[in-house]
Protein backbone atom coordinates (compact mmCIF):
# COMPACT_ATOMS: atom_id res chain seq x y z
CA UNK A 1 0.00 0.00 0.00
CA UNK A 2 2.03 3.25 -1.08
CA UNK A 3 5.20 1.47 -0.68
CA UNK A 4 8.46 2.45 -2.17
CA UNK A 5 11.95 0.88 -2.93
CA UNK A 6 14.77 3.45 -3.46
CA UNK A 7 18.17 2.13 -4.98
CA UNK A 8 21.17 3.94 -5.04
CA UNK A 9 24.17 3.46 -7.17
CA UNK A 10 26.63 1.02 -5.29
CA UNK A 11 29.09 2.59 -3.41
CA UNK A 12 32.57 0.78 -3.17
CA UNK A 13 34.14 0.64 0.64
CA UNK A 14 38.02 0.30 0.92
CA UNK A 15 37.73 -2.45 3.84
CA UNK A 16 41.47 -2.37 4.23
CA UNK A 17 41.01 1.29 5.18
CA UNK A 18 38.79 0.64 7.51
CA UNK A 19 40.19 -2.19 9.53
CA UNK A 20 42.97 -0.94 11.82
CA UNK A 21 44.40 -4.20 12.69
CA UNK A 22 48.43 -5.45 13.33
CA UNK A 23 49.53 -8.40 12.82
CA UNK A 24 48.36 -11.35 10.07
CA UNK A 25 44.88 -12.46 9.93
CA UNK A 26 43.54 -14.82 12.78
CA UNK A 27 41.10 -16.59 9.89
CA UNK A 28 44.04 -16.85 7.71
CA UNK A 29 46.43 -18.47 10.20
CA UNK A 30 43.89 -20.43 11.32
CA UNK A 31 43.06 -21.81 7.69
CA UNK A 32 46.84 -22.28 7.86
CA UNK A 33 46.58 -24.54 10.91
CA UNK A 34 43.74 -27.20 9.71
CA UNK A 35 45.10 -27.66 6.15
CA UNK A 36 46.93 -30.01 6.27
CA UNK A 37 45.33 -31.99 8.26
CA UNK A 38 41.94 -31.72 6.59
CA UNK A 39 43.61 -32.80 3.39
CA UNK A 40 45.39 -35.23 4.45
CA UNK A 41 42.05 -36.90 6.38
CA UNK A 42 40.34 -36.82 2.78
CA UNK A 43 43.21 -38.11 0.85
CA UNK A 44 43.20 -41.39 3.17
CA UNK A 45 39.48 -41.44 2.99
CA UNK A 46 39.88 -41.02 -1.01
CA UNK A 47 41.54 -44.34 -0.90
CA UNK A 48 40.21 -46.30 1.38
CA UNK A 49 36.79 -45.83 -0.89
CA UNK A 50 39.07 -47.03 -3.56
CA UNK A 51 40.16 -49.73 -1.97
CA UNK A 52 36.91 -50.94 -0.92
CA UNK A 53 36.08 -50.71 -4.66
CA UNK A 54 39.01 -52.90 -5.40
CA UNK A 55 37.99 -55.59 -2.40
CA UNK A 56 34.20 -55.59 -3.22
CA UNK A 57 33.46 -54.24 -6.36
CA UNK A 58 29.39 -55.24 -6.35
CA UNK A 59 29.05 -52.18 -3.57
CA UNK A 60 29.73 -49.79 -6.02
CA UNK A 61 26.90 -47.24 -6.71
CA UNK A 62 26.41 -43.75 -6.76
CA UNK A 63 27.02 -43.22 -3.35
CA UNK A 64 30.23 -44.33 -3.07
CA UNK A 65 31.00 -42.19 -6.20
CA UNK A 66 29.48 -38.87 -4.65
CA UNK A 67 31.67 -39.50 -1.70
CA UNK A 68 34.88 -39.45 -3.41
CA UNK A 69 33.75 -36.60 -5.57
CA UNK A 70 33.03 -34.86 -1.97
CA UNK A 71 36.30 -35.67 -0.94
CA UNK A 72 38.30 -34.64 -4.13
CA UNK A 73 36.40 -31.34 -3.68
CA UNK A 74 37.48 -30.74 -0.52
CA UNK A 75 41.58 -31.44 -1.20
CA UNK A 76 41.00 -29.00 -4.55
CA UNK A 77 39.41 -26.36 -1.94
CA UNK A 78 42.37 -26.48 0.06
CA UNK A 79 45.06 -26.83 -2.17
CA UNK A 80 46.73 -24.17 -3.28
């Protein structure tokens, strides 16, 4: 009932500016910290589908594929 939307051009904000921060970034260096071990965790689980493949092959279906795929995402995520 009479209502309006007003849009105004987009505005662009210098965050670095803004932020008045020393030192490195606490997301970054914690990124940094679980890494490794996240890829590593999905490489292992990468092959033991694999070799549960190899062992039974009649349990193959698409969920065993979407789970590697899942896990192949994840180590291309954090690889750099």
């Amino acid at each position: 009932m009479g209502k309006e939307i007003w849009f105004s051009p987009s505005k662009k904000i210098e965050s670095r500016k803004e932020i008045k921060s020393e030192g490195n970034n606490p997301v970054h260096e914690s990124l940094v910290l679980v890494k490794d071990p996240i890829v590593d965790f999905n490489k292992n689980a990468l092959i033991y589908t694999g070799l549960s493949l190899v062992a039974a092959p009649q349990i193959y279906d698409g969920a065993v594929l979407n789970t590697a795929l899942q896990r192949v995402g994840v180590i291309a995520i954090f690889m750099d």
